[in-house]
PDB file of N, CA and C in Angstrom:
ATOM      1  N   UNK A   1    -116.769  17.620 -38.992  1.00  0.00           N
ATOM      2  CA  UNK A   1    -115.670  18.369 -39.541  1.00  0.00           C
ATOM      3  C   UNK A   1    -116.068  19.823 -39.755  1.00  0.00           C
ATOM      4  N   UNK A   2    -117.259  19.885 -40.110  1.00  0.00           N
ATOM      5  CA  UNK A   2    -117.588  21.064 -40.520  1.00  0.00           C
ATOM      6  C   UNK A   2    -117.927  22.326 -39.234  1.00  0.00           C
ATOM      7  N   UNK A   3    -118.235  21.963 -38.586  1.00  0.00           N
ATOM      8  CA  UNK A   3    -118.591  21.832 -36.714  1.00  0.00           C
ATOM      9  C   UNK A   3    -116.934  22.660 -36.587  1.00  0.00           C
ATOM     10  N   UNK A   4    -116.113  21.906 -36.272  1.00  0.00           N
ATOM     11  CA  UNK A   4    -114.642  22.419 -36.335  1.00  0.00           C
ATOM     12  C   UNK A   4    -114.172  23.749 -37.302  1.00  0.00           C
ATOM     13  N   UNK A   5    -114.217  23.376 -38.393  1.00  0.00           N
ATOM     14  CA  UNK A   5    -113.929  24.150 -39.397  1.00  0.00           C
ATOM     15  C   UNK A   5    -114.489  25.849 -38.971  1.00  0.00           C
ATOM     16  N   UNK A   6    -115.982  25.825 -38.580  1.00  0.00           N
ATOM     17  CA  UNK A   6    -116.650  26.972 -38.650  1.00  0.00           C
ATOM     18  C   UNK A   6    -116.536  27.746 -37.002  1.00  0.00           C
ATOM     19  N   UNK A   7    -115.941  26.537 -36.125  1.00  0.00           N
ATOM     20  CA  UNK A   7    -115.912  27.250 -34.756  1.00  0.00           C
ATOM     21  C   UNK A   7    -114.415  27.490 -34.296  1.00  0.00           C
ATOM     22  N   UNK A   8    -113.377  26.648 -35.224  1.00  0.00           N
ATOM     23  CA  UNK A   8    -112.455  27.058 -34.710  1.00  0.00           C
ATOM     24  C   UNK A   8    -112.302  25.551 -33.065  1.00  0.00           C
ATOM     25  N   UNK A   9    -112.510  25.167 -33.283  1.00  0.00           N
ATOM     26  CA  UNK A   9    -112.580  24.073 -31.883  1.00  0.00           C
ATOM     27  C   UNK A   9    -111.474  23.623 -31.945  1.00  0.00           C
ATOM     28  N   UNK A  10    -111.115  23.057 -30.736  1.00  0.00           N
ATOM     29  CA  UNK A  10    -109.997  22.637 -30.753  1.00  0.00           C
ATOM     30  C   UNK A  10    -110.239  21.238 -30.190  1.00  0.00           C
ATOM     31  N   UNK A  11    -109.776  20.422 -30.757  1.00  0.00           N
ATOM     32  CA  UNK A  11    -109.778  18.704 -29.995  1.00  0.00           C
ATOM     33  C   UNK A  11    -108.775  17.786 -29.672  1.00  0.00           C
ATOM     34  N   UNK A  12    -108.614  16.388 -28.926  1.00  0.00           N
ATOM     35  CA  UNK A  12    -107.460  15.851 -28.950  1.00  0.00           C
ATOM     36  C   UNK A  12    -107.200  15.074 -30.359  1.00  0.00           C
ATOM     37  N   UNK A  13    -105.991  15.382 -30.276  1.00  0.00           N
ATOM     38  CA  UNK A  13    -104.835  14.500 -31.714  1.00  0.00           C
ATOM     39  C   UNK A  13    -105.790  13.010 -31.846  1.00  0.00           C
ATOM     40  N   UNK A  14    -106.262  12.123 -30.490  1.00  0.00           N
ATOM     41  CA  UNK A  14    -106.568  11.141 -30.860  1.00  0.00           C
ATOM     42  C   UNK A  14    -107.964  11.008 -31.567  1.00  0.00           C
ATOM     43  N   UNK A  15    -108.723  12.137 -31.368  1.00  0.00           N
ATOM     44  CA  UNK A  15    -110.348  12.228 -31.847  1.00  0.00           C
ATOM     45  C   UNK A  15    -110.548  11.633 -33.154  1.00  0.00           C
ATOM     46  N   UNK A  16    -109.625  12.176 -33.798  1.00  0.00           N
ATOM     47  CA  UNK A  16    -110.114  11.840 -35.860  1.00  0.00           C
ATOM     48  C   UNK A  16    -109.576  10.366 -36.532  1.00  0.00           C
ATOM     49  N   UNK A  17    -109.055   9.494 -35.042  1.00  0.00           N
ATOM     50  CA  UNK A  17    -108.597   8.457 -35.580  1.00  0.00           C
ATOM     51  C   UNK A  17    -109.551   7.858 -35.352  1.00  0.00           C
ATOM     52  N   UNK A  18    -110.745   8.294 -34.827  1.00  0.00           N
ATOM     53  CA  UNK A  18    -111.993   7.209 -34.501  1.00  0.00           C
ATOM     54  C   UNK A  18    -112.668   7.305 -35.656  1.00  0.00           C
ATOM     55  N   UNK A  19    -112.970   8.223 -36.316  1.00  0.00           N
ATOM     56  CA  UNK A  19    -113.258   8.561 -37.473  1.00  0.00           C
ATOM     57  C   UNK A  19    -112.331   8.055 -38.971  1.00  0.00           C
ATOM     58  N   UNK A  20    -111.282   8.026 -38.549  1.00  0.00           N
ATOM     59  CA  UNK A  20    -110.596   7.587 -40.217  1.00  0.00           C
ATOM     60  C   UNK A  20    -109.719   8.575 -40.414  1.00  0.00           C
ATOM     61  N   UNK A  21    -109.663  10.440 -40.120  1.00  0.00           N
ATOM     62  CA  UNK A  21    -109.248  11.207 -40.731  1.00  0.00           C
ATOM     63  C   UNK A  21    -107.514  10.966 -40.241  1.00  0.00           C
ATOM     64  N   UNK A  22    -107.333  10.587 -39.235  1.00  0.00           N
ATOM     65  CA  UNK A  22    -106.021  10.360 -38.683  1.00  0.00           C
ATOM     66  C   UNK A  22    -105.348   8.893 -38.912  1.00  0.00           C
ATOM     67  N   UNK A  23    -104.308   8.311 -39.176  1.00  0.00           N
ATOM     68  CA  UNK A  23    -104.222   6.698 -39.038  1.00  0.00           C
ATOM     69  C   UNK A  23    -103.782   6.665 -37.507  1.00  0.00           C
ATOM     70  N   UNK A  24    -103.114   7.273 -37.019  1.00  0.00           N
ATOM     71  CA  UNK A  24    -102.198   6.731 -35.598  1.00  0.00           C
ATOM     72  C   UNK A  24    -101.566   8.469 -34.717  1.00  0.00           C
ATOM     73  N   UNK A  25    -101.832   8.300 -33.423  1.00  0.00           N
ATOM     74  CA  UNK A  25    -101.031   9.334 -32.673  1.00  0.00           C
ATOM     75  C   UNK A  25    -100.208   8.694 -31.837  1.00  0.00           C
ATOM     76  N   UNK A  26     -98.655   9.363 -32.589  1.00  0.00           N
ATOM     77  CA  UNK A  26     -97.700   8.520 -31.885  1.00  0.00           C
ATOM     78  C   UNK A  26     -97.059   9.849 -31.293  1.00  0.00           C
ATOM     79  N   UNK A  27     -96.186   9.768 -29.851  1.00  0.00           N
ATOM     80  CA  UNK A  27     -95.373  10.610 -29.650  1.00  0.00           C
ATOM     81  C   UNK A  27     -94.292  11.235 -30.461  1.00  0.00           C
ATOM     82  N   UNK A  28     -93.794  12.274 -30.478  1.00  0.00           N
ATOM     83  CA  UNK A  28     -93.266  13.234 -31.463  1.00  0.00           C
ATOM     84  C   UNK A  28     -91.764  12.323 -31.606  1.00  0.00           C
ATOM     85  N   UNK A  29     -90.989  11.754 -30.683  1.00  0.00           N
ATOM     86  CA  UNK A  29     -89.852  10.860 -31.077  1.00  0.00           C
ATOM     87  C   UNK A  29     -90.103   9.628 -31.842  1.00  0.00           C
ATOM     88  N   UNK A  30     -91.725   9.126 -31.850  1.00  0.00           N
ATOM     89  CA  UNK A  30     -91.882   8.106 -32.491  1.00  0.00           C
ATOM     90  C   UNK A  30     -92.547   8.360 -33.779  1.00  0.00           C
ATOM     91  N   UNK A  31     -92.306   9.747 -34.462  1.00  0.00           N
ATOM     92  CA  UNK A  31     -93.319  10.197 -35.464  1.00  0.00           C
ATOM     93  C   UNK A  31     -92.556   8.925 -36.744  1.00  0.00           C
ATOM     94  N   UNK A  32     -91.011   9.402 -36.900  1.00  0.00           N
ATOM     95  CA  UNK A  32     -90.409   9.056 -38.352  1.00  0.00           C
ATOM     96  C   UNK A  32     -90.645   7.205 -38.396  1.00  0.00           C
ATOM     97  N   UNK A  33     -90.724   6.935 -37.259  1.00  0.00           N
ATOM     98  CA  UNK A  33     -90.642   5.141 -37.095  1.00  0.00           C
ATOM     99  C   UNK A  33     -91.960   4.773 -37.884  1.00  0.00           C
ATOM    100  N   UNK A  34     -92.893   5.219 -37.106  1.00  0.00           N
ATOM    101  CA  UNK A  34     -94.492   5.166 -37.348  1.00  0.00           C
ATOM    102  C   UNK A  34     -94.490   5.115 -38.798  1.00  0.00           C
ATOM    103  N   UNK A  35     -94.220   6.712 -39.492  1.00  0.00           N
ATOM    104  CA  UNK A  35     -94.337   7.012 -40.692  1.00  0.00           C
ATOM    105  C   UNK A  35     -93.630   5.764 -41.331  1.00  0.00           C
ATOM    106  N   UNK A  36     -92.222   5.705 -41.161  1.00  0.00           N
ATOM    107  CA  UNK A  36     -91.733   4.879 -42.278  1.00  0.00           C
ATOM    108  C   UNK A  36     -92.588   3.325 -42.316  1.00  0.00           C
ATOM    109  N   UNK A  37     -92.772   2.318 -40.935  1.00  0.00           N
ATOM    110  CA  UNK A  37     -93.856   1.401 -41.086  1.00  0.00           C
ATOM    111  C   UNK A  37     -94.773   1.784 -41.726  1.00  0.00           C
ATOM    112  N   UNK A  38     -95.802   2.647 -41.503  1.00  0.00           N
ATOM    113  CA  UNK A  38     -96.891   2.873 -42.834  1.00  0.00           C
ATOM    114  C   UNK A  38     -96.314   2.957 -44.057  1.00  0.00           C
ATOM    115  N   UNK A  39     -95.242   3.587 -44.526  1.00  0.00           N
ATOM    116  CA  UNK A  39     -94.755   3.513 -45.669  1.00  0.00           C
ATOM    117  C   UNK A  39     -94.467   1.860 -46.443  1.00  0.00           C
ATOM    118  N   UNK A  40     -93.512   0.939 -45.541  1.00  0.00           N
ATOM    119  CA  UNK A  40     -93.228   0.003 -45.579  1.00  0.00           C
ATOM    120  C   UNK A  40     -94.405  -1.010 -45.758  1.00  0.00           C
ATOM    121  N   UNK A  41     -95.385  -0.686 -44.751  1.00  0.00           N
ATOM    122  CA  UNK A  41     -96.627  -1.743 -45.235  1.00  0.00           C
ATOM    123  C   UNK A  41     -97.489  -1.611 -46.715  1.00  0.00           C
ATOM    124  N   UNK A  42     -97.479  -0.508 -47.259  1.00  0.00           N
ATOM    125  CA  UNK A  42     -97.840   0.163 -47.978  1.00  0.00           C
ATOM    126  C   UNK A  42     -97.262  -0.104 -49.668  1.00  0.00           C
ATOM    127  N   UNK A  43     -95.280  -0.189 -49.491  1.00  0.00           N
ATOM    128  CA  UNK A  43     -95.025  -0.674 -49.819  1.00  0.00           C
ATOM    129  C   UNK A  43     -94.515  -1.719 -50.436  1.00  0.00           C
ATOM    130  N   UNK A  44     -94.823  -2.939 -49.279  1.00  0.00           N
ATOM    131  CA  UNK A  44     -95.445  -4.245 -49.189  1.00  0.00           C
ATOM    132  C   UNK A  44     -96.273  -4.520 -50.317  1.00  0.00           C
ATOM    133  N   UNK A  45     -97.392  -4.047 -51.101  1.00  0.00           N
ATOM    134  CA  UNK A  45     -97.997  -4.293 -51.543  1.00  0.00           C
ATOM    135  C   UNK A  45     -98.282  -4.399 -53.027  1.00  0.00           C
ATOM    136  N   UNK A  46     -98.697  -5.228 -53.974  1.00  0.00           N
ATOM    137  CA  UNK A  46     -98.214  -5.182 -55.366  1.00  0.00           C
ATOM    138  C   UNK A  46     -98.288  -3.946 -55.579  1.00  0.00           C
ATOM    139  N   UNK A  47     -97.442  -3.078 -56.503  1.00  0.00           N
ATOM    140  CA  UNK A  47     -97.865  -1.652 -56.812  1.00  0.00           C
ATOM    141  C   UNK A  47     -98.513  -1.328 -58.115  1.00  0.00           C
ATOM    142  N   UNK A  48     -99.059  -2.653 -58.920  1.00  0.00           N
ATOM    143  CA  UNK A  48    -100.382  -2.359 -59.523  1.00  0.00           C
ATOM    144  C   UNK A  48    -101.833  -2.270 -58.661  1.00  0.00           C
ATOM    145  N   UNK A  49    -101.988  -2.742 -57.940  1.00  0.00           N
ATOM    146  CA  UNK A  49    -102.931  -2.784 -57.020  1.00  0.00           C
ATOM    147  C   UNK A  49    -103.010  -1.275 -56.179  1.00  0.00           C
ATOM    148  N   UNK A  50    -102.058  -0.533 -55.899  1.00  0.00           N
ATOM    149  CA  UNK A  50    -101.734   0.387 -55.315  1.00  0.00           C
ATOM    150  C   UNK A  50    -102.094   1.812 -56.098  1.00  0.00           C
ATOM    151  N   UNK A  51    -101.900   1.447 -57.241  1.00  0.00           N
ATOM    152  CA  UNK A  51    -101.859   2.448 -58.075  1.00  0.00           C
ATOM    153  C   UNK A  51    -103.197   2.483 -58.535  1.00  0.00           C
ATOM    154  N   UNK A  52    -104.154   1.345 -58.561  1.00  0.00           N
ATOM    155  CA  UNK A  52    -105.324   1.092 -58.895  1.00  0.00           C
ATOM    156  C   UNK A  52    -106.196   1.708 -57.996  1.00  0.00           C
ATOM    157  N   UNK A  53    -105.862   1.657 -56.768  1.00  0.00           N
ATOM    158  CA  UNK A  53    -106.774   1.975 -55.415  1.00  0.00           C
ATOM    159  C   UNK A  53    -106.958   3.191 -55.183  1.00  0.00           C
ATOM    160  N   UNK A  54    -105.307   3.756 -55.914  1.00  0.00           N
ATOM    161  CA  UNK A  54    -104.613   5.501 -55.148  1.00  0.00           C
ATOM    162  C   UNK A  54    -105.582   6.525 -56.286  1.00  0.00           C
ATOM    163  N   UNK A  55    -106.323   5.734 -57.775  1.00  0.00           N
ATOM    164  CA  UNK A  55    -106.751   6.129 -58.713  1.00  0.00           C
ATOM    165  C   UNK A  55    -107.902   6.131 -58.435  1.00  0.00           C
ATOM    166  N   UNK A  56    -108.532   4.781 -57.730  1.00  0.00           N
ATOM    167  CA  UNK A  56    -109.617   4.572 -57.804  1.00  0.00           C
ATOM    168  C   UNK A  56    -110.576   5.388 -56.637  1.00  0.00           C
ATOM    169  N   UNK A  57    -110.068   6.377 -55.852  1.00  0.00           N
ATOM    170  CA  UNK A  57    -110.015   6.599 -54.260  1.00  0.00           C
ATOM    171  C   UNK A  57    -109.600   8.520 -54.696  1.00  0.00           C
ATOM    172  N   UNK A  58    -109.117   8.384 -55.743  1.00  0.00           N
ATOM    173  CA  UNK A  58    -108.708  10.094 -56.496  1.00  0.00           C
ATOM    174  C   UNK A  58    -110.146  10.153 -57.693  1.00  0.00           C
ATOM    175  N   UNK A  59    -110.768   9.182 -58.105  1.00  0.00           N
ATOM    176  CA  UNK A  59    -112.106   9.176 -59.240  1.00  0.00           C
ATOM    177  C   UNK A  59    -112.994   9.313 -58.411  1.00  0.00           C
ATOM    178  N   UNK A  60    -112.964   9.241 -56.671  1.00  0.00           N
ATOM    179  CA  UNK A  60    -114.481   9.205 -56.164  1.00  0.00           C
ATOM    180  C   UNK A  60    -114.223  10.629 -55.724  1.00  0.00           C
ATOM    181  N   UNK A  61    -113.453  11.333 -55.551  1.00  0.00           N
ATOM    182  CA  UNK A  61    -113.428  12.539 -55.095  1.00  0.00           C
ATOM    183  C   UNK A  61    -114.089  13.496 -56.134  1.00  0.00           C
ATOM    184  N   UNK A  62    -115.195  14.600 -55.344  1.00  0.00           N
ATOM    185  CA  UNK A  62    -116.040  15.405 -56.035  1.00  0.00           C
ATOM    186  C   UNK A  62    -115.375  16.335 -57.035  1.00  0.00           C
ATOM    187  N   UNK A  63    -114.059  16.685 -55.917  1.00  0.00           N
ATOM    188  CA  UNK A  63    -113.414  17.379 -56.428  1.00  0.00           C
ATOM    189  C   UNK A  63    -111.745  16.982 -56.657  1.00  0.00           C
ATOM    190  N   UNK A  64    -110.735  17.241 -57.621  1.00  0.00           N
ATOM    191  CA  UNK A  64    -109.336  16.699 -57.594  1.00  0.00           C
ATOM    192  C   UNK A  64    -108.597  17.767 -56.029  1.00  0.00           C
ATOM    193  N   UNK A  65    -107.923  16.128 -55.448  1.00  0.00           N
ATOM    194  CA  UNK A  65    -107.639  16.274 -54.289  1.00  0.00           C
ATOM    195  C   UNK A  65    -106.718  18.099 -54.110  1.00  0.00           C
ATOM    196  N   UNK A  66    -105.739  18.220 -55.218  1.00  0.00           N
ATOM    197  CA  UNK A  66    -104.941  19.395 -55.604  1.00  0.00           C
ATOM    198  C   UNK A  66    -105.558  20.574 -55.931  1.00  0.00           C
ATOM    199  N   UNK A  67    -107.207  20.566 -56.344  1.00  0.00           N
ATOM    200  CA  UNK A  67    -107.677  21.478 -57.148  1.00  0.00           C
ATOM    201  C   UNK A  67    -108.644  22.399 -55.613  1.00  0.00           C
ATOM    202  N   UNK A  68    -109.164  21.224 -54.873  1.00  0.00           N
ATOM    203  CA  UNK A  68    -109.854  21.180 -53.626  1.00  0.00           C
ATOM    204  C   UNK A  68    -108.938  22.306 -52.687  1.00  0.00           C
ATOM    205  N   UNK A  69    -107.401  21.842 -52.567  1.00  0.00           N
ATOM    206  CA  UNK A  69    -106.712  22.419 -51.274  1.00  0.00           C
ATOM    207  C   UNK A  69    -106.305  24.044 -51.878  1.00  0.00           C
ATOM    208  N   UNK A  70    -106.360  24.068 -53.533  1.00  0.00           N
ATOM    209  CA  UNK A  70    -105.950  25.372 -53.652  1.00  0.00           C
ATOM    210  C   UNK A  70    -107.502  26.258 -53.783  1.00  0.00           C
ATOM    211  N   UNK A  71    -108.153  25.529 -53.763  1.00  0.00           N
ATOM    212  CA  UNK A  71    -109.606  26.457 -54.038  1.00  0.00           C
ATOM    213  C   UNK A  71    -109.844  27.286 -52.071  1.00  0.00           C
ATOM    214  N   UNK A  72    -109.468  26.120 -51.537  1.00  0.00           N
ATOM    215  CA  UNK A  72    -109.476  26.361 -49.996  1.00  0.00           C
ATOM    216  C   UNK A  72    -108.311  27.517 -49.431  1.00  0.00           C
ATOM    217  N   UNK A  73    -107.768  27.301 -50.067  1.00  0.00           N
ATOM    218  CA  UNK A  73    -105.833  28.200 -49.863  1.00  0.00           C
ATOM    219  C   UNK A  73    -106.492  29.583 -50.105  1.00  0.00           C
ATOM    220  N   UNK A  74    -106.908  29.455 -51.012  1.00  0.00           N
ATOM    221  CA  UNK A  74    -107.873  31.039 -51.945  1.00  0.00           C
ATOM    222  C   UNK A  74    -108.404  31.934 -51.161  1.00  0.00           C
ATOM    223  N   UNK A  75    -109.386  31.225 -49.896  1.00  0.00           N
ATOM    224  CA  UNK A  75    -109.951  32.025 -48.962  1.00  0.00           C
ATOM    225  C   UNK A  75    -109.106  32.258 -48.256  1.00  0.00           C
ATOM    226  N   UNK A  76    -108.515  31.630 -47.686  1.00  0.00           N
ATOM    227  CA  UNK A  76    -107.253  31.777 -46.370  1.00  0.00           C
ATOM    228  C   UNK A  76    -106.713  32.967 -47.049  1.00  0.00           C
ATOM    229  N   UNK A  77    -106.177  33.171 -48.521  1.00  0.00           N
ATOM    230  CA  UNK A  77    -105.401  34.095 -48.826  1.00  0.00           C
ATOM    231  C   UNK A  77    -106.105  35.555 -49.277  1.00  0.00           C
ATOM    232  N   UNK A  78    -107.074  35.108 -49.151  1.00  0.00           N
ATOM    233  CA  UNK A  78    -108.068  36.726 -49.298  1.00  0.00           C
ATOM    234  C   UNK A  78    -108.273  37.000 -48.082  1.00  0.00           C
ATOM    235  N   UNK A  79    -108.406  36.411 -46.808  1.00  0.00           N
ATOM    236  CA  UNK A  79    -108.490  36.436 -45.176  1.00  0.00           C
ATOM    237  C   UNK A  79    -107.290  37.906 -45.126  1.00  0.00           C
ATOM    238  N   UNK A  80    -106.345  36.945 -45.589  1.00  0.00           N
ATOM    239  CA  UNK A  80    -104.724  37.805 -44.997  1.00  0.00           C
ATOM    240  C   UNK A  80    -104.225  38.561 -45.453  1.00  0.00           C
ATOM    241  N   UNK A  81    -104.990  38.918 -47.046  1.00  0.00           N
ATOM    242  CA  UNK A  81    -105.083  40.346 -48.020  1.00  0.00           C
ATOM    243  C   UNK A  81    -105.637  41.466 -47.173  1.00  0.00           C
ATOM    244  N   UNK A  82    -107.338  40.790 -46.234  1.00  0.00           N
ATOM    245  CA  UNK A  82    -107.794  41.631 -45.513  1.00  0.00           C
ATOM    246  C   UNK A  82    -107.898  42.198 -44.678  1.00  0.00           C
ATOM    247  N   UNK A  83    -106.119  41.378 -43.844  1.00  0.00           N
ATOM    248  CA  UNK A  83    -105.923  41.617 -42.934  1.00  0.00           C
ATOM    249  C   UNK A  83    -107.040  41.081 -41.730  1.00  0.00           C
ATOM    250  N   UNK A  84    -107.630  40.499 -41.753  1.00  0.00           N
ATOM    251  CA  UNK A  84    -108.622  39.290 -40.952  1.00  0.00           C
ATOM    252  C   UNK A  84    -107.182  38.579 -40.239  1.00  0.00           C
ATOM    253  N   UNK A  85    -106.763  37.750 -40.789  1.00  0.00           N
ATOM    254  CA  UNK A  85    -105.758  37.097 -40.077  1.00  0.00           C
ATOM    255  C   UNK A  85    -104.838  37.897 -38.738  1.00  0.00           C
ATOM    256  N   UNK A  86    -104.399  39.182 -39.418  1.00  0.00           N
ATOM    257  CA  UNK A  86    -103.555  40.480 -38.430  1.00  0.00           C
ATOM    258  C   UNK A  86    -104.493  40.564 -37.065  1.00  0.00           C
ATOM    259  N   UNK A  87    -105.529  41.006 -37.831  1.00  0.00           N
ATOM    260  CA  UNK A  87    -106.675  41.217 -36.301  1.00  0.00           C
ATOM    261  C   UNK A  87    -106.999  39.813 -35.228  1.00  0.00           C
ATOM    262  N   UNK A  88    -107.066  38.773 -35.753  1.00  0.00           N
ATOM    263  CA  UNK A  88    -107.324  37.806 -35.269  1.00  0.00           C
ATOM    264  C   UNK A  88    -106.847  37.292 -34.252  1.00  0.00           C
ATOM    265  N   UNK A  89    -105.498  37.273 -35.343  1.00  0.00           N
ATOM    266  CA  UNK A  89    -103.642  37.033 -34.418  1.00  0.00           C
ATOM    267  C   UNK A  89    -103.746  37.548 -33.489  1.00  0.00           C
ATOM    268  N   UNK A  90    -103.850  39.287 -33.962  1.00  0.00           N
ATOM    269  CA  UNK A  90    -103.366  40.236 -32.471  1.00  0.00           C
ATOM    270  C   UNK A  90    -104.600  40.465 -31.342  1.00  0.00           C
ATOM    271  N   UNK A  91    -106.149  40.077 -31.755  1.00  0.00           N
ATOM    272  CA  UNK A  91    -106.976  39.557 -30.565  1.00  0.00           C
ATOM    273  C   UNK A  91    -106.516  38.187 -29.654  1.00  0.00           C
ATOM    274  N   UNK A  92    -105.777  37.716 -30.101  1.00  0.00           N
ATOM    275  CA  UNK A  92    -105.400  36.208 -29.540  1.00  0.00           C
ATOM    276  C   UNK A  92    -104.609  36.201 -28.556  1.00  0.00           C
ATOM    277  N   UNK A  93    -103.665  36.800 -29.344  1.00  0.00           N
ATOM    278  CA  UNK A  93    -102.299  37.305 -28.570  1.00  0.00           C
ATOM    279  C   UNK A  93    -102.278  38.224 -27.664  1.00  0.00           C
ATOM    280  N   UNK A  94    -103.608  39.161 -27.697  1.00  0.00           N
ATOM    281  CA  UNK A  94    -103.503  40.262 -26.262  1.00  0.00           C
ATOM    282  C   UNK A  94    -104.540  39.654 -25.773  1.00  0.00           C
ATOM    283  N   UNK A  95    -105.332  38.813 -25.937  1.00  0.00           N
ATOM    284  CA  UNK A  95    -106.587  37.935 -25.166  1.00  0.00           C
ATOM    285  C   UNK A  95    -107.411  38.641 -25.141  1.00  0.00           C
ATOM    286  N   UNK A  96    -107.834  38.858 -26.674  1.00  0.00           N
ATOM    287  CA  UNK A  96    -109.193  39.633 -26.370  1.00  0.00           C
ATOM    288  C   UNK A  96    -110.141  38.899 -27.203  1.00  0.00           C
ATOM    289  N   UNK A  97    -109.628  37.602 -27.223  1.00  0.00           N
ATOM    290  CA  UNK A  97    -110.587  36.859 -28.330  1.00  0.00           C
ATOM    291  C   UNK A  97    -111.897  36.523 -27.446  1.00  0.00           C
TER     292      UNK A  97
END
């Protein structure tokens, strides 16, 4: 992940389901079907047990899952204060990356 993160790589949709990070790559007409079955199996399930797991799976995390994505948001948003993002974009876009 980190490999990605720092190079910018690009991979197929199906790569991170070998890994866990993805559950399923379904075609874009079959996204809402997919989703709602995961939902449905999901909600299948006692929802004390659910709530136990969704807790127990949020206590192993180093960091709180909410606290993690805005600490991450932080850099992205000092990037685009610095205009890093502008330059980036417009190397991309005239192919001078």
């Amino acid at each position: 992940m980190r490999t990605l993160y720092f190079t910018a790589r690009t991979i197929k949709a199906s790569d991170p389901v070998q890994h866990g990070s993805v559950y399923e790559v379904v075609p874009r007409d079959r996204l809402d079907d997919a989703a709602l079955a995961l939902a449905a199996d999901i909600a299948d399930k006692d929802t004390r047990v659910i709530r136990a797991a969704k807790e127990a799976l949020n206590g192993i995390d180093p960091i709180d899952v909410n606290k993690s994505y805005r600490f991450e948001q932080g850099f992205t948003m000092e990037l685009n204060l610095m205009g890093v993002s502008d330059e980036l974009r417009d190397r991309f876009v005239g192919g001078k990356a």
